[in-house]
N, C-alpha and C. Protein backbone atom coordinates (compact mmCIF):
# COMPACT_ATOMS: atom_id res chain seq x y z
N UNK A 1 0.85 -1.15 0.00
CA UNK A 1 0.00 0.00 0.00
C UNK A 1 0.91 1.23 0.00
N UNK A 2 0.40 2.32 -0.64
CA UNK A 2 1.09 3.30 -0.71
C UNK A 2 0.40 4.65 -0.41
N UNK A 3 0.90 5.88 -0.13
CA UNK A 3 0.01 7.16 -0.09
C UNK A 3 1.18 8.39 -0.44
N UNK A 4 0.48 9.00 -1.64
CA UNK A 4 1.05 9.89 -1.85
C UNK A 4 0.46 11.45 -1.03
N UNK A 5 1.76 11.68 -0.83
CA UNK A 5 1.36 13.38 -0.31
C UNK A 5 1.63 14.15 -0.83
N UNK A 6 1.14 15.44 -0.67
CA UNK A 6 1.52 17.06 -1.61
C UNK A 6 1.61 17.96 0.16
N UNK A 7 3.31 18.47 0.40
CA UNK A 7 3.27 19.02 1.42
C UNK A 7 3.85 20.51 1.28
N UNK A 8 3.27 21.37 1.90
CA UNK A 8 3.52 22.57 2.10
C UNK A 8 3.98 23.31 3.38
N UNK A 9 5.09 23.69 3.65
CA UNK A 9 5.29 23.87 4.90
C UNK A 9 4.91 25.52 5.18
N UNK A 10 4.59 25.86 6.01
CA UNK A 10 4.13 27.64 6.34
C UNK A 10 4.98 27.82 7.70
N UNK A 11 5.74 28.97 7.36
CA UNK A 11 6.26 29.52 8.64
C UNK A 11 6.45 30.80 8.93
N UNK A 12 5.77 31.03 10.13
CA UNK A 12 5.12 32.42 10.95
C UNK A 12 6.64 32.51 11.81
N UNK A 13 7.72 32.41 12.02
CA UNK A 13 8.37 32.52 13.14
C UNK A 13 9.27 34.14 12.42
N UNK A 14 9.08 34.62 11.51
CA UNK A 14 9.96 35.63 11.64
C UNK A 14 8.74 36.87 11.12
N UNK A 15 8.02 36.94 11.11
CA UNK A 15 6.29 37.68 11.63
C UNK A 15 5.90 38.00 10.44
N UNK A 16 6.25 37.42 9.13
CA UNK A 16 5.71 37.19 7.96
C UNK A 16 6.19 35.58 7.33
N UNK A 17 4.79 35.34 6.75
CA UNK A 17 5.05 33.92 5.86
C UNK A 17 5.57 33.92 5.09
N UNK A 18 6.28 32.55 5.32
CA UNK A 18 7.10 32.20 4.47
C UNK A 18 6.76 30.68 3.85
N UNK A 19 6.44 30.45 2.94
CA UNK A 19 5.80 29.42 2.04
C UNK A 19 7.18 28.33 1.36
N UNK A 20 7.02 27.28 2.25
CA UNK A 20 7.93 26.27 1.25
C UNK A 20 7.04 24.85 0.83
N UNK A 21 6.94 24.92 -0.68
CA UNK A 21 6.20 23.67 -1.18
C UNK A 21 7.58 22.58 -1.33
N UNK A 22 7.30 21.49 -0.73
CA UNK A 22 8.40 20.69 -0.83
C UNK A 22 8.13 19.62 -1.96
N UNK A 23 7.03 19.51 -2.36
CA UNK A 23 6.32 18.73 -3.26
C UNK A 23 5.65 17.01 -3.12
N UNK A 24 5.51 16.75 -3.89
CA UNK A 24 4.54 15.32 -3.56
C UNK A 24 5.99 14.17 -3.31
N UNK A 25 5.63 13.53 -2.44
CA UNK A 25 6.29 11.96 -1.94
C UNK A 25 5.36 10.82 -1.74
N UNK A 26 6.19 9.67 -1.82
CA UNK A 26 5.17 8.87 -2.46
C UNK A 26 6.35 7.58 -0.81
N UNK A 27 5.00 7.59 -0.20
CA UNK A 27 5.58 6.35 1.16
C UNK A 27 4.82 5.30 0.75
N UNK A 28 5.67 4.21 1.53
CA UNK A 28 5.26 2.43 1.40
C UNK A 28 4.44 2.90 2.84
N UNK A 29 3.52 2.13 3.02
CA UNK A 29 2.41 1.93 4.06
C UNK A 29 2.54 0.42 4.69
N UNK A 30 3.02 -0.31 5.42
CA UNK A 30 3.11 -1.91 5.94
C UNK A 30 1.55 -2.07 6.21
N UNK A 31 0.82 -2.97 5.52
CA UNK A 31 -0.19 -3.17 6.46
C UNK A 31 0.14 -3.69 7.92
N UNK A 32 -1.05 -3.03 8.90
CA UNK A 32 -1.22 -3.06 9.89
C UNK A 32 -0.97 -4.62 10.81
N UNK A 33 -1.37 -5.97 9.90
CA UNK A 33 -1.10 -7.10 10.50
C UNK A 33 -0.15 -7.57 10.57
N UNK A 34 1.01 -6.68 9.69
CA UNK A 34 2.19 -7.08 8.79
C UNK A 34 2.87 -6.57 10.24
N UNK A 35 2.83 -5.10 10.71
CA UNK A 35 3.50 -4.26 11.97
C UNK A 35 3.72 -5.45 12.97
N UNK A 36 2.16 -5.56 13.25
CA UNK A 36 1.77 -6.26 14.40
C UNK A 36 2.51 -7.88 14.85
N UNK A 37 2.43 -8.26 13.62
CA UNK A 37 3.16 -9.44 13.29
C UNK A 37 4.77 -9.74 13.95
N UNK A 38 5.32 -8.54 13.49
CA UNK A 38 6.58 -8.05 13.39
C UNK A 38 6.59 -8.10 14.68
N UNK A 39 5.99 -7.21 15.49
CA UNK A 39 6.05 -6.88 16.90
C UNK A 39 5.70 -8.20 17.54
N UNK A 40 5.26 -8.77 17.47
CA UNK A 40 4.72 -9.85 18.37
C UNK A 40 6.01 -10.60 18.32
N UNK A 41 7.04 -10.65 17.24
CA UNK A 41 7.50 -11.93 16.46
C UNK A 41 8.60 -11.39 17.71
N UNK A 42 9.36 -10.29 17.92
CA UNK A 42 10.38 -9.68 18.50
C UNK A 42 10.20 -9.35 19.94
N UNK A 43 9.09 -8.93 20.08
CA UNK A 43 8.72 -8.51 21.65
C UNK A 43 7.60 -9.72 22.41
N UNK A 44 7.92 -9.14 23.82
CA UNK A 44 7.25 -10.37 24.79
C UNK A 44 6.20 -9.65 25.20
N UNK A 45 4.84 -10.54 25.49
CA UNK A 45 3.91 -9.82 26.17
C UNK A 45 2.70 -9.00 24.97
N UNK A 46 1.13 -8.33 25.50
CA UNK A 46 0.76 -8.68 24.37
C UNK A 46 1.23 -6.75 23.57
N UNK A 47 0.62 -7.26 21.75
CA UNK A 47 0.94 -6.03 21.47
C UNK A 47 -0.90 -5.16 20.72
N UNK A 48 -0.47 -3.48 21.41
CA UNK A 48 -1.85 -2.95 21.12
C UNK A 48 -1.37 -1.89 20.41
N UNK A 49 -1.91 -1.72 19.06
CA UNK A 49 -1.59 -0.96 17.96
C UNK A 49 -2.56 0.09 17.79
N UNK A 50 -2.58 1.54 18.02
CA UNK A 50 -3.24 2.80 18.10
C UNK A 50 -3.12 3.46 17.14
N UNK A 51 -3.91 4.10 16.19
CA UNK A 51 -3.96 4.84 15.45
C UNK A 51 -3.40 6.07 15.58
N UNK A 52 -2.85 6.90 15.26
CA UNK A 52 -2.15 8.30 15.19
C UNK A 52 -2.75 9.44 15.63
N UNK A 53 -3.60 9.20 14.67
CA UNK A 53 -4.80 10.37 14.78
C UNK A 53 -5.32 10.43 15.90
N UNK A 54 -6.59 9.73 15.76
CA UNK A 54 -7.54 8.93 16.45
C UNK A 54 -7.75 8.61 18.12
N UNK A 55 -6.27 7.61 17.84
CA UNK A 55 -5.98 7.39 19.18
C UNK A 55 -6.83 5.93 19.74
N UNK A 56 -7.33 5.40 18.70
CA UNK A 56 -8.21 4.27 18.67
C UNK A 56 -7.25 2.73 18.50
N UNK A 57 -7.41 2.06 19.35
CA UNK A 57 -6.83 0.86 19.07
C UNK A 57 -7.53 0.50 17.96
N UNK A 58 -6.43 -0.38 17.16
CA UNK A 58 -6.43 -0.77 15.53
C UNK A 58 -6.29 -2.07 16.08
N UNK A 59 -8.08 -2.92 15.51
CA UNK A 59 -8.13 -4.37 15.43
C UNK A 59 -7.23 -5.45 15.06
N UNK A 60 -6.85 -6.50 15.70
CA UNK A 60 -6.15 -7.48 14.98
C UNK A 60 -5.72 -7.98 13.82
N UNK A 61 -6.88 -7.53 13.26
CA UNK A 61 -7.25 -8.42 11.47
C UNK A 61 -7.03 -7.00 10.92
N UNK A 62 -6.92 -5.79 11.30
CA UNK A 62 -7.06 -4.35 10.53
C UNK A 62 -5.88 -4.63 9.34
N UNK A 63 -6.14 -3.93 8.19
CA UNK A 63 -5.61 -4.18 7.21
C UNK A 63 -5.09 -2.43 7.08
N UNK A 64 -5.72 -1.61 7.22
CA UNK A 64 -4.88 -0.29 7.47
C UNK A 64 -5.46 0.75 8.87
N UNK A 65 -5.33 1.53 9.19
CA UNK A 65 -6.43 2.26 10.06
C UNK A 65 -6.81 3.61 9.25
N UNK A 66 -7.62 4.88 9.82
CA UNK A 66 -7.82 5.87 9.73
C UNK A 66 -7.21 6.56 9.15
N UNK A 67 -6.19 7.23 10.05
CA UNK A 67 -5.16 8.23 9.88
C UNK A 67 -4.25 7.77 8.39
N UNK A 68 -4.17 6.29 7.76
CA UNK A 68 -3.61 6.01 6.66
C UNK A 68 -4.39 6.19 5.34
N UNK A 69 -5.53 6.47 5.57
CA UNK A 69 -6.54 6.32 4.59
C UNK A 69 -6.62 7.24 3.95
């Protein structure tokens, strides 16, 4: 899975904007069972996967959450 972004950064710190378009990037996304997997495989004890945003635990079987969508 993948998600492309278009980012623009804005900065107020010298008391006029200043506009930097850094342009579109393109990230790999792991599905979510794929993380989880990972984590379980390496760490002891159980593992609970939270969304970013949200703040919502992300189901077992979740294939992406919210904040990736």
């Amino acid at each position: 899975m993948y998600m492309e972004s278009h980012i623009i950064n804005l900065d107020f710190s010298k008391g006029t904007v200043f506009i930097n378009d850094t342009g579109s990037h393109l990230r790999h996304l792991p599905a979510m069972h794929r993380v989880r997997a990972l984590f379980e495989k390496y760490f002891t004890g159980s593992v609970h996967l939270y969304d970013a945003y949200f703040l919502r635990e992300i189901t077992p079987h979740a294939d992406s959450c919210a904040s990736t969508r």
